[in-house]
Protein backbone atom coordinates (compact mmCIF):
# COMPACT_ATOMS: atom_id res chain seq x y z
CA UNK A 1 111.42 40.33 -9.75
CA UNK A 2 109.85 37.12 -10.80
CA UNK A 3 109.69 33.82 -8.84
CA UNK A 4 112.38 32.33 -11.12
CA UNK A 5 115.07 35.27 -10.25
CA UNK A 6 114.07 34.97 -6.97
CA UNK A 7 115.22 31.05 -6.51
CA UNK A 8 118.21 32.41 -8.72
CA UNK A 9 119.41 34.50 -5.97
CA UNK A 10 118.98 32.47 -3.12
CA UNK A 11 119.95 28.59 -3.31
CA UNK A 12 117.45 26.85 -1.58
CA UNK A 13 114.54 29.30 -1.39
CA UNK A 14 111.09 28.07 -0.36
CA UNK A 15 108.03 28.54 -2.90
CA UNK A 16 107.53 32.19 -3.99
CA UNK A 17 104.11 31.82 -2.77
CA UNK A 18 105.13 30.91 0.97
CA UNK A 19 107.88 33.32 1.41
CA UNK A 20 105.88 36.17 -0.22
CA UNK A 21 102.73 34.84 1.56
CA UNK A 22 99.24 36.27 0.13
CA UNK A 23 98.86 39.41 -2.11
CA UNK A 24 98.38 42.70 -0.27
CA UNK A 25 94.84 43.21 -0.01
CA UNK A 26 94.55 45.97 2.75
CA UNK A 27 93.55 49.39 2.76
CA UNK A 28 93.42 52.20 5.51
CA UNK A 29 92.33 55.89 6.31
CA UNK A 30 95.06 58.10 6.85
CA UNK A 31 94.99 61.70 7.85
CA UNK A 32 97.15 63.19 5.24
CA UNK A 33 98.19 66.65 6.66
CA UNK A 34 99.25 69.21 4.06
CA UNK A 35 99.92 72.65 5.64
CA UNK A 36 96.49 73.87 7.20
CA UNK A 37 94.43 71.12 5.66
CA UNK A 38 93.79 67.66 6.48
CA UNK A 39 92.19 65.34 4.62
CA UNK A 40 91.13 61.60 5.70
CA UNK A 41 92.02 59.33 2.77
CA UNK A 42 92.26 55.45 1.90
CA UNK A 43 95.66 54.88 1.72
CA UNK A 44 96.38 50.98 0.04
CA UNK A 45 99.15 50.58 1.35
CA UNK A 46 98.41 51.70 5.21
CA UNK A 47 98.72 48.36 7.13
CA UNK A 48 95.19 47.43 8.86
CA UNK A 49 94.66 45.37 12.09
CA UNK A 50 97.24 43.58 14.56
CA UNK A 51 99.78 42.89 12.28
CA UNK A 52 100.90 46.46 12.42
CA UNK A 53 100.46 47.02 15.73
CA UNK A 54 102.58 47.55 18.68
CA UNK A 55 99.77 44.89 20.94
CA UNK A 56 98.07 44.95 23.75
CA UNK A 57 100.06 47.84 26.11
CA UNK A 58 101.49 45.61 29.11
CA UNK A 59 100.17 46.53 32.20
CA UNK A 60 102.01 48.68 34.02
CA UNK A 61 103.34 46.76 37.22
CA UNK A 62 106.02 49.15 38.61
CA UNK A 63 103.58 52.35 38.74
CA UNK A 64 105.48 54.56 36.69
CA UNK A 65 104.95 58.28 37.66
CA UNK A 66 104.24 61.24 34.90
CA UNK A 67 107.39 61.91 32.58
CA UNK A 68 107.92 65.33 34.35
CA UNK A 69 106.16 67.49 36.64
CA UNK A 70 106.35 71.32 37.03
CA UNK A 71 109.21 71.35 39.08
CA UNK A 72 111.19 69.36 36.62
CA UNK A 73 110.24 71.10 33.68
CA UNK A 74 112.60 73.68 33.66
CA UNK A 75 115.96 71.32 34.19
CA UNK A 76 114.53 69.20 31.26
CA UNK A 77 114.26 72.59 29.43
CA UNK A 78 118.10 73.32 30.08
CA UNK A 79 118.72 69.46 29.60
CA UNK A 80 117.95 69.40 25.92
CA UNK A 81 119.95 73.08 25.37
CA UNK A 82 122.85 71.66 26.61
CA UNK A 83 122.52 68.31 25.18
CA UNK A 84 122.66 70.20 21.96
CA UNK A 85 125.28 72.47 22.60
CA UNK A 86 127.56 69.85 23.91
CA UNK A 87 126.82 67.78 20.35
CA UNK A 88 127.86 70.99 18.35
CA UNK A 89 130.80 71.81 19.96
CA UNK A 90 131.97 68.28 19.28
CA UNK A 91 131.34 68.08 15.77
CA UNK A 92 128.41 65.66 16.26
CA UNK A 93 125.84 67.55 14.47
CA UNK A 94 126.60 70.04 11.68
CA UNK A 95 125.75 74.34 12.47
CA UNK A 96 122.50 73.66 10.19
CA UNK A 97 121.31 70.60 12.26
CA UNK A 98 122.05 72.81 15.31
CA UNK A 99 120.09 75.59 14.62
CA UNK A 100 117.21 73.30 13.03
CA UNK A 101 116.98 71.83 16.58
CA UNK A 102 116.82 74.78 18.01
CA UNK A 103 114.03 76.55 16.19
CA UNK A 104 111.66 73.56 16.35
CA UNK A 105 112.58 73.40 20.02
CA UNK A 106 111.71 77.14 20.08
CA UNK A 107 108.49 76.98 17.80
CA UNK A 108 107.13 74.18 19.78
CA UNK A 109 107.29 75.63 23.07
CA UNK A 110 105.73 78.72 21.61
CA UNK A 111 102.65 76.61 20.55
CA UNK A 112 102.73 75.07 23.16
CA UNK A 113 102.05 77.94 25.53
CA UNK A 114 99.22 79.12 22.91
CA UNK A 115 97.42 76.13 22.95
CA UNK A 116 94.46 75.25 25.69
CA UNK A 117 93.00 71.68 26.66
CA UNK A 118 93.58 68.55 25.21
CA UNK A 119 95.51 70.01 22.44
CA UNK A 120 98.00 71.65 25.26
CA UNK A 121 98.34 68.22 26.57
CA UNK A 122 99.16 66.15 23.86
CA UNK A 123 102.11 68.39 22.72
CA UNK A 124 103.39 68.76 25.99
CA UNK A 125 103.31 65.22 26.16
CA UNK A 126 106.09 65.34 23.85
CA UNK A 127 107.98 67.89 24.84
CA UNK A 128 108.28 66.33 28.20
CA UNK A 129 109.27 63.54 26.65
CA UNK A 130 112.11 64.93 24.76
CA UNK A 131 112.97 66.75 28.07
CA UNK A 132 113.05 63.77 30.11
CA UNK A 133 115.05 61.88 27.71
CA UNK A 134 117.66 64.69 28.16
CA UNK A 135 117.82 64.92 31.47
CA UNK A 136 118.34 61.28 31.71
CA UNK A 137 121.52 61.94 29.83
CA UNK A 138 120.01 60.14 26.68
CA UNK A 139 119.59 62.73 24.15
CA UNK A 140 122.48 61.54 22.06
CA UNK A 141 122.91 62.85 18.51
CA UNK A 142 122.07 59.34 16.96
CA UNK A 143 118.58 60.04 18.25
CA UNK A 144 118.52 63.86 17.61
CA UNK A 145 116.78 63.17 13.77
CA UNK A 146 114.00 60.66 14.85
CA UNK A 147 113.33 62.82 18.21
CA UNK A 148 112.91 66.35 16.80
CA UNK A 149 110.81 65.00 13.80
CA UNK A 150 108.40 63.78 16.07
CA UNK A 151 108.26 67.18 17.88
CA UNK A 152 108.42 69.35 14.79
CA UNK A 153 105.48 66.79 13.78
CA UNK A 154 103.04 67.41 16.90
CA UNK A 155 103.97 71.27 16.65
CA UNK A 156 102.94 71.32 12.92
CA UNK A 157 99.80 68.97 13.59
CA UNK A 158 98.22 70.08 17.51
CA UNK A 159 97.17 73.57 16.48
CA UNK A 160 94.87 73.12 13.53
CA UNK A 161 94.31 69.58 12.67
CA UNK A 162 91.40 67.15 13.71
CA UNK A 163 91.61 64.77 16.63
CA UNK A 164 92.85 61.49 14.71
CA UNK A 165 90.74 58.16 16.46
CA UNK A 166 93.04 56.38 18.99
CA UNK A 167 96.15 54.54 17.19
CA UNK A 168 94.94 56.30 14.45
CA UNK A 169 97.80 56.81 11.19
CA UNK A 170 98.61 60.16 9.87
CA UNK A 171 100.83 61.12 7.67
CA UNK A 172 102.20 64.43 6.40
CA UNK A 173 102.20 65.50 2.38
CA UNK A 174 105.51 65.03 1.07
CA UNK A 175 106.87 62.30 3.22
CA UNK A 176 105.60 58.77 3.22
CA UNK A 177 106.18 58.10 7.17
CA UNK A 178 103.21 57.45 9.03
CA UNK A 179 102.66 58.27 12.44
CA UNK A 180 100.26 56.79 15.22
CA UNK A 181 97.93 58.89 17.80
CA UNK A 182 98.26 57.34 21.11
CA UNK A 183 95.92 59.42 23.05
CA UNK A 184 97.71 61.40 25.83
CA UNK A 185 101.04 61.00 24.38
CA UNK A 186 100.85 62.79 20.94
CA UNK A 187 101.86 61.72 17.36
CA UNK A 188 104.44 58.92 17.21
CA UNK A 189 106.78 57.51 14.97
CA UNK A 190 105.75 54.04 14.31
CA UNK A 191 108.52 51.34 12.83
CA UNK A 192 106.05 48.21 12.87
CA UNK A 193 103.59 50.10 10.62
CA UNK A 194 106.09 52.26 8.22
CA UNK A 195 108.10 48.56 7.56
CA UNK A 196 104.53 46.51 7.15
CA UNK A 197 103.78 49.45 4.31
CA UNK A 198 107.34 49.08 3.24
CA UNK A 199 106.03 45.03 2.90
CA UNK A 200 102.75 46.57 1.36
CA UNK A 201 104.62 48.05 -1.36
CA UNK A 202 106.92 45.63 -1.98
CA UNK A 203 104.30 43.13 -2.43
CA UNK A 204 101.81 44.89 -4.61
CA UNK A 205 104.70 45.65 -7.51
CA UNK A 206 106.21 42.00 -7.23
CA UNK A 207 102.46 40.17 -7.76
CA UNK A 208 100.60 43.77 -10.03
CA UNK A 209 98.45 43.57 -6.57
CA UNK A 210 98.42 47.24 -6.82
CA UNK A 211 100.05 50.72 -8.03
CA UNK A 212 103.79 49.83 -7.96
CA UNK A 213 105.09 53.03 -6.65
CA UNK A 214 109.24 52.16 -6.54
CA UNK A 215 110.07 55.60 -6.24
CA UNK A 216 107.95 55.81 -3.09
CA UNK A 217 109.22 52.84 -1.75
CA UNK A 218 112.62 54.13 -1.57
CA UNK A 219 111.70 57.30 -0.42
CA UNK A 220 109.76 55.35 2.59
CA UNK A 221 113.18 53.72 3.59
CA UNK A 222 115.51 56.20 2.95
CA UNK A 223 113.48 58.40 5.52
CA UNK A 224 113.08 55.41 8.02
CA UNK A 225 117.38 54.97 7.56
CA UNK A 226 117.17 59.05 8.26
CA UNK A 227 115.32 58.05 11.60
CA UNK A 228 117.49 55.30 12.97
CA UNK A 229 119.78 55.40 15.81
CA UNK A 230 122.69 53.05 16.82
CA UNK A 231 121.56 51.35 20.10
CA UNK A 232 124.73 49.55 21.23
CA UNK A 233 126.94 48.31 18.58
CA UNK A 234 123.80 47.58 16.19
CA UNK A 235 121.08 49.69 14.09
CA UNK A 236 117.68 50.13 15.39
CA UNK A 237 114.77 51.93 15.15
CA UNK A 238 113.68 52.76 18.35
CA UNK A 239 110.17 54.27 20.34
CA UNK A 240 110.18 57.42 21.67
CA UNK A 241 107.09 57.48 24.00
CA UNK A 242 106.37 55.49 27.59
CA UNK A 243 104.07 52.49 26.81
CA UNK A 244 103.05 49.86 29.77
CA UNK A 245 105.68 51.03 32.00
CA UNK A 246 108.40 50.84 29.71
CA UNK A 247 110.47 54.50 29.64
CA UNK A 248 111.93 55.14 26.35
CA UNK A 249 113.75 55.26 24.35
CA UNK A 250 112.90 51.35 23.39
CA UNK A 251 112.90 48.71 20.79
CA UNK A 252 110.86 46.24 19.85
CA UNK A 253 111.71 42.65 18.40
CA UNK A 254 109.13 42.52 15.75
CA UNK A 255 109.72 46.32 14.23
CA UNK A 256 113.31 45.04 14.31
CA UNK A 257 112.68 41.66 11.96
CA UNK A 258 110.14 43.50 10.30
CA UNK A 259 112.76 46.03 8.87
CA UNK A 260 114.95 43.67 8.48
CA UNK A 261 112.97 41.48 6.21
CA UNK A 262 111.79 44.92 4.27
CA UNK A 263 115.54 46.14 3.45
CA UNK A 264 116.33 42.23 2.03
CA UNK A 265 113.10 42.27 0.04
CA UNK A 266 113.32 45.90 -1.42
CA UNK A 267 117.34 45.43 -2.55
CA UNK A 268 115.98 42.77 -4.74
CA UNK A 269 112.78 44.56 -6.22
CA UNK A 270 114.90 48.12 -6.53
CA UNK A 271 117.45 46.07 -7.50
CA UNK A 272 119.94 48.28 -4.48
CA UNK A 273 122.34 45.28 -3.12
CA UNK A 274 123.22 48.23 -0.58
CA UNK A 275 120.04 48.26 1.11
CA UNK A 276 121.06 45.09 2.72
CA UNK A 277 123.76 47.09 4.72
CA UNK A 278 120.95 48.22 6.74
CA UNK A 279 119.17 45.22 7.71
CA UNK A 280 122.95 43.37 8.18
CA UNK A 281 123.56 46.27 10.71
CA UNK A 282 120.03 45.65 12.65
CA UNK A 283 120.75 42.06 13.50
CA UNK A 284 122.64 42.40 16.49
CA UNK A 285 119.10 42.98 18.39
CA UNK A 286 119.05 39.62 18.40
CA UNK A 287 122.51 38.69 19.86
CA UNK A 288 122.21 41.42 22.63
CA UNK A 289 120.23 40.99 25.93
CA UNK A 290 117.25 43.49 27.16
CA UNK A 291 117.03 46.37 27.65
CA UNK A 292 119.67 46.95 25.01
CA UNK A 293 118.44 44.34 22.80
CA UNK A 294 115.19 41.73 22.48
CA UNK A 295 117.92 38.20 23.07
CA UNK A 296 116.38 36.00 25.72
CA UNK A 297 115.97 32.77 27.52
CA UNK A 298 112.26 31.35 26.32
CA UNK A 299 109.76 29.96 28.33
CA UNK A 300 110.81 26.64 26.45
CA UNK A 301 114.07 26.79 27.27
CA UNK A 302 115.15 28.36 23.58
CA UNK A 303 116.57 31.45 22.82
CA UNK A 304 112.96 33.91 22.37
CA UNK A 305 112.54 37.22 20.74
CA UNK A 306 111.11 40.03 22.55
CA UNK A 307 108.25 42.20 21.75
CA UNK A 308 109.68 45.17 24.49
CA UNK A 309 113.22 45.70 25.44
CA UNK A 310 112.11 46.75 28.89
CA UNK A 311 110.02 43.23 29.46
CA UNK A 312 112.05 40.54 29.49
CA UNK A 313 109.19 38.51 30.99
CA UNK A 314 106.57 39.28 28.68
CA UNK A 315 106.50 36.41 25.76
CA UNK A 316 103.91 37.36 23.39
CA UNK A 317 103.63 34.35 21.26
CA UNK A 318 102.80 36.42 17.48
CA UNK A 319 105.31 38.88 17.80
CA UNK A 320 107.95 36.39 18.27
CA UNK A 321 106.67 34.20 15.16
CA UNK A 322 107.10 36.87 13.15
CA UNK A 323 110.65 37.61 14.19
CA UNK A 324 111.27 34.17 13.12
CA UNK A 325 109.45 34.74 9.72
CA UNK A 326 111.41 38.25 9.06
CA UNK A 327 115.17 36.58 9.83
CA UNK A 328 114.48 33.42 7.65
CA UNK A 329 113.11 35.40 4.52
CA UNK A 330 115.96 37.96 4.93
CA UNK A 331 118.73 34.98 5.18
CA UNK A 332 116.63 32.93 2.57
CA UNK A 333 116.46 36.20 0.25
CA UNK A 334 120.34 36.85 0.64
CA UNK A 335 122.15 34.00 1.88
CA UNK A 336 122.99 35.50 4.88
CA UNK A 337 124.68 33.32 7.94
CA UNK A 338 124.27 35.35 11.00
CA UNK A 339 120.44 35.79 10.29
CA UNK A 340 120.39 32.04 9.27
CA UNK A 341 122.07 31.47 12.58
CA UNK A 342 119.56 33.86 14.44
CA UNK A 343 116.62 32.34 13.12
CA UNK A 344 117.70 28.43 13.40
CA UNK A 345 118.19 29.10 17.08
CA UNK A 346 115.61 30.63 17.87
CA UNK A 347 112.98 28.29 15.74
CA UNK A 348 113.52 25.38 17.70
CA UNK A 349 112.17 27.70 20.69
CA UNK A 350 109.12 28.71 18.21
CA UNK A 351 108.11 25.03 17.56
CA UNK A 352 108.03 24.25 21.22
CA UNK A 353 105.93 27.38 22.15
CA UNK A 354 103.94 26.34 19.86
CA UNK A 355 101.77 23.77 22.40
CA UNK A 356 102.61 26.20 25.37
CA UNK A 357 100.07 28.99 23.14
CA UNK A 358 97.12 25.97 22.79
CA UNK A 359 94.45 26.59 25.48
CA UNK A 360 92.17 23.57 23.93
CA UNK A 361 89.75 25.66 22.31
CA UNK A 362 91.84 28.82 21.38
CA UNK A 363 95.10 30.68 21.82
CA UNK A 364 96.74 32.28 24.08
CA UNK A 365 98.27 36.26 23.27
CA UNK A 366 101.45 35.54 25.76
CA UNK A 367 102.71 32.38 28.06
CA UNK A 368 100.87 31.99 31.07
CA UNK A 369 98.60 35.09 30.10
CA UNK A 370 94.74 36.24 28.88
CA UNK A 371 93.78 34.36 25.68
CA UNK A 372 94.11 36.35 22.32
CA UNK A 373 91.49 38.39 21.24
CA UNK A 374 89.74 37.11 18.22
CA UNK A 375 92.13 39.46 15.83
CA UNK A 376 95.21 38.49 17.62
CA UNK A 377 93.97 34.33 17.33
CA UNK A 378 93.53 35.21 13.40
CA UNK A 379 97.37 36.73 13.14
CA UNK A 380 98.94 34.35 15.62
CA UNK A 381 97.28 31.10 13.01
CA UNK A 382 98.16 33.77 9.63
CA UNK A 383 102.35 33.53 11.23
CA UNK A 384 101.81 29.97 11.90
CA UNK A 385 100.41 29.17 8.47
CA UNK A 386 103.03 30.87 7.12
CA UNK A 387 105.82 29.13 8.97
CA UNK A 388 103.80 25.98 7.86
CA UNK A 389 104.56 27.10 4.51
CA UNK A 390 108.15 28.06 4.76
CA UNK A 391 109.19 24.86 6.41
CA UNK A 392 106.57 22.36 6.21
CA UNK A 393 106.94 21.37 10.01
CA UNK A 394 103.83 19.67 10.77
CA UNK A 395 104.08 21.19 14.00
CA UNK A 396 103.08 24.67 12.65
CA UNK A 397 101.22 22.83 9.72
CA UNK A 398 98.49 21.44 12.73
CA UNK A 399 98.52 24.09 14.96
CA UNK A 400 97.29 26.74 12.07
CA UNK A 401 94.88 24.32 10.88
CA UNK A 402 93.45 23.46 14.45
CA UNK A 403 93.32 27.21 15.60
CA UNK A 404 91.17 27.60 11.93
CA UNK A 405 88.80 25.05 13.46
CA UNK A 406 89.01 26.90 16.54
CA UNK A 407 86.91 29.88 15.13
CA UNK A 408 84.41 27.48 13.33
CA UNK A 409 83.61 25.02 14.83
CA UNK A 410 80.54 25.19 17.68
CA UNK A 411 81.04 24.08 21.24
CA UNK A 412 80.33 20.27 21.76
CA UNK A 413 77.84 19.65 24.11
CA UNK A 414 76.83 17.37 26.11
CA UNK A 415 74.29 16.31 28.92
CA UNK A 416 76.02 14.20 32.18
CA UNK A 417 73.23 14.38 34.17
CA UNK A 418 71.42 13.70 36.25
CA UNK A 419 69.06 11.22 35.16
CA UNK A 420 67.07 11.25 38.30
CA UNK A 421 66.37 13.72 41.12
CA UNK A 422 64.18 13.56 44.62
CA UNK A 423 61.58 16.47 44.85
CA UNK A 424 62.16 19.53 46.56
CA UNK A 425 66.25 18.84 47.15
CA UNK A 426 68.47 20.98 45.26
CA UNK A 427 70.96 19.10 42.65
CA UNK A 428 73.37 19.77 39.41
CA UNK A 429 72.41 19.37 35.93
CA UNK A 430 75.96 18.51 34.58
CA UNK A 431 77.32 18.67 31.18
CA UNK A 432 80.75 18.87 29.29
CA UNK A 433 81.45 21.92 27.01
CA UNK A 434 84.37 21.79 24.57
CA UNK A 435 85.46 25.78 24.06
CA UNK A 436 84.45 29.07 25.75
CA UNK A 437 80.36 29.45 25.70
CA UNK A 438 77.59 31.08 26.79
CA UNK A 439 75.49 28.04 27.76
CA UNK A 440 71.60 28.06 28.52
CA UNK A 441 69.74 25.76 30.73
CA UNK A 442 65.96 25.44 29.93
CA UNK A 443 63.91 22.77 31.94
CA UNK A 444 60.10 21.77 31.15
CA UNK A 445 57.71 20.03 32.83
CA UNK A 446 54.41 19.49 30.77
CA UNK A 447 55.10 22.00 28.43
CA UNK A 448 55.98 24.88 30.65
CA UNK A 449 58.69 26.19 31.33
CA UNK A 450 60.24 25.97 34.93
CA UNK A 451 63.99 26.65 34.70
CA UNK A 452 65.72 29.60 32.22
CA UNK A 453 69.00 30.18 33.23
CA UNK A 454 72.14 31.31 31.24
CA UNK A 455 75.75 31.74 31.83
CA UNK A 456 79.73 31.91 30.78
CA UNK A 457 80.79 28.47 31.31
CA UNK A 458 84.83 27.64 29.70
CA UNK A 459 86.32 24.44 28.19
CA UNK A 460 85.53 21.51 30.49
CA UNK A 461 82.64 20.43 33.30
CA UNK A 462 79.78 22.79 34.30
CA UNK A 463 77.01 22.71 36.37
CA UNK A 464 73.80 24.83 36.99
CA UNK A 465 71.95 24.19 40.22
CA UNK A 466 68.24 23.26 40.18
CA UNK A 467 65.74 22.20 43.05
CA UNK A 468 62.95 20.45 41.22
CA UNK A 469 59.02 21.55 42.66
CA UNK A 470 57.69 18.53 41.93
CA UNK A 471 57.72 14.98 41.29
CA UNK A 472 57.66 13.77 37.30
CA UNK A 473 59.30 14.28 33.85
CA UNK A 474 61.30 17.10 33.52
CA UNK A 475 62.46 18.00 30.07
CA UNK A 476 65.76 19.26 29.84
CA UNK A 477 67.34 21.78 26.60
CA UNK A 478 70.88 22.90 27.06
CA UNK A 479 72.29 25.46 24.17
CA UNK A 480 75.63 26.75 24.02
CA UNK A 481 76.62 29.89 21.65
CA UNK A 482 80.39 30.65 21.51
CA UNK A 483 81.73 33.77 22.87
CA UNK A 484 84.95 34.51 21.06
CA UNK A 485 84.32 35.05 17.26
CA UNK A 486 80.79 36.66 17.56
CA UNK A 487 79.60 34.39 15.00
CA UNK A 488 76.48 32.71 15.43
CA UNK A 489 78.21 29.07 16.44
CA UNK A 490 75.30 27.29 18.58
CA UNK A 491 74.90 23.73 19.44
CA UNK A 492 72.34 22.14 21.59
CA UNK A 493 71.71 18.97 23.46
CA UNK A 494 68.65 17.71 25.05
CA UNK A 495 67.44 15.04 27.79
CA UNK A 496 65.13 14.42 29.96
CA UNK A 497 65.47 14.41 34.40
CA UNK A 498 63.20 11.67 36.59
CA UNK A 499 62.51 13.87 39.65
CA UNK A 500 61.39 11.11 42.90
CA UNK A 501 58.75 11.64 45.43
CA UNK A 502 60.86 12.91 48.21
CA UNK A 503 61.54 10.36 50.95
């Protein structure tokens, strides 16, 4: 579809080159399994760095205790029989689906039993997990496809194949799903990173970025519609595995927008007006409270977007951007009023968390938490830049282009004193630093060196203490090298200290 067709189909759309943002230019390894092999390969449309990612896991505040024990094991066992029974003998699943269930419930167990160490672990992981989610009453037959996937998954994957790296991707030869290792909980089904590669693909036919596959495209949502649930009265793809103290199954705000936005964007390029259904049927996340939904009162006062269902105090500042992002392109792409509505309200909460994310000198990853790591300062100025481009607020417009400076820029520097000290009494060397440093305090007297000291100072007034030996000139070098970037950003400043006779 080209730019002009775009602005065809929705009145008022934006530049193509804001609402598409850049071309895809990211590449992955994936584990592709394909019966007993599995081969690492570099997938181009495998989504790469925090973008994709579910974040930093939230601490875990309420000590949650292991999914289930020994004793429990065998209820949870019973649990997910009966579940399935009980959905059978009301019609809710078909006699295939039934006996599908049953014999990947079967072979997994089986495996399970033959397998020793780590490998034991991480499938059990998932079993219990099932298990747990059936004894909670939970194991409803909306959930059934997305739920014994993941364990026929694990059981095909734990016996034979290599240890993937930590939030590693794998996926599995004749499906274009991709799952994510989190060590000690198995393979998981991952909705941020399938609907970013959804994006991928999307992206590289609309700007010949890369192979257009269409055909895989479709096949990539039509699994990931295979794999939803309904989660109240909307359509959600939900997490099946406990992550900073939140049980599941949960949701997360981003994945949500994130499908969203892919559905609008691949009707268009497939030219499939009924993928739209699907992304019109997701949007009551974002009317509904937590835990059900991600709907919440900001720390601005605004209507935010959560990142976790199960923290409704958690307000991580890039995931919510980007639930802005997905509802405007979706409701710029089709015209549609309830996302319009979604993402107007919740903008005006964007714009003003916009000064509560500024630290000075760099972001912050949440309100009132840590500062972002360097990748999650890079995405959280990419969603700003591209809400910059979208609307042309000047309120995103300077906050991308300050957090840019933020990264490349050196600390500024510079010496307060003193300009005189008395011999042999101990006193400050002051100076002003204007971001996160390591700073170094060298003093000479004559040519030699009688002070080295270094340290972590932050944005503002530091001191280092120094008791001068004698009375004269003492020539003073102050460096600073910021910490954040690991780039070599240094600045220096230099003076000179009178130290007095004492007395």
């Amino acid at each position: 579809m080209t730019c002009p067709q775009i602005a065809r189909f929705a009145a008022g759309l934006v530049a193509c080159v804001a609402l598409w943002g850049p071309a895809p230019a990211q590449a992955s390894d994936v584990l592709v399994v394909d019966g007993p092999r599995a081969t690492l390969t570099l997938d181009p449309f495998t989504p790469t760095g925090a973008d994709a990612d579910l974040g930093r896991e939230p601490p875990d505040r309420v000590g949650v205790a292991p999914l289930a024990g020994a004793s429990a094991r065998s209820r949870g066992q019973r649990a997910v029989l009966r579940a399935l029974r009980t959905a059978r003998r009301r019609n809710m699943i078909s006699r295939r689906r039934y006996r599908g269930y049953t014999r990947i419930l079967s072979l997994a167990r089986k495996r399970h039993r033959r397998l020793r160490g780590a490998r034991r672990d991480e499938l059990g992981s998932v079993i219990a997990t099932l298990e747990e989610i059936a004894r909670s009453e939970q194991l409803k037959p909306g959930r059934m496809p997305a739920l014994f996937l993941i364990l026929r998954r694990n059981a095909e994957f734990w016996p034979r194949s290599p240890f993937p790296a930590d939030r590693g991707l794998v996926r599995f030869r004749g499906s274009q799903l991709l799952f994510e290792y989190y060590a000690g909980k198995g393979l998981q089904l991952q909705p941020l990173a399938n609907f970013k590669k959804a994006n991928l693909m999307h992206g590289a036919c609309l700007k010949n970025a890369g192979p257009c596959d269409p055909a895989g495209l479709r096949r990539l949502l039509r699994e990931m519609v295979d794999t939803s649930t309904r989660r109240g009265r909307f359509r959600t793809w939900e997490y099946y595995f406990e992550f900073g103290g939140g049980r599941p199954p949960w949701i997360s705000g981003m994945a949500q927008a994130t499908a969203i936005q892919a559905f609008g964007r691949a009707s268009g390029l497939l030219r499939e007006p009924g993928w739209r259904r699907y992304a019109r049927q997701a949007l009551g996340a974002f009317t509904t409270r937590p835990p059900t939904g991600v709907a919440t009162r900001g720390p601005a006062g605004g209507v935010h977007y959560l990142q976790y269902s199960f923290a409704p105090r958690l307000f991580i500042f890039n995931a919510f951007l980007q639930s802005v992002i997905g509802l405007f392109d979706y409701s710029e792409l089709t015209g549609d009023r309830t996302a319009r509505a979604l993402y107007a309200r919740a903008e005006r909460e964007a714009r003003r968390e916009v000064a509560l994310s500024d630290t000075g000198d760099w972001s912050r990853y949440s309100f009132a938490g840590a500062e972002s790591t360097a990748e999650y300062h890079e995405l959280l100025r990419e969603f700003l830049a591209g809400l910059c481009g979208r609307l042309r607020r000047g309120v995103y417009c300077s906050a991308a282009k300050r957090y840019a400076l933020y990264t490349t820029e050196p600390a500024v520097l510079k010496l307060l004193g003193p300009g005189t000290v008395s011999k042999g009494r101990a006193s400050e060397v002051r100076f002003s630093l204007s971001k996160l440093s390591a700073v170094q305090l060298t003093i000479r007297r004559s040519g030699k060196v009688v002070f080295d000291r270094v340290a972590t100072f932050g944005r503002g007034e530091g001191s280092f203490a120094f008791r001068p030996r004698a009375a004269g000139v003492f020539r003073v070098r102050l460096a600073a090298k910021e910490l954040r970037t690991g780039r070599e950003l240094r600045t220096y400043e230099t003076g000179q200290i009178e130290s007095l006779p004492s007395g």
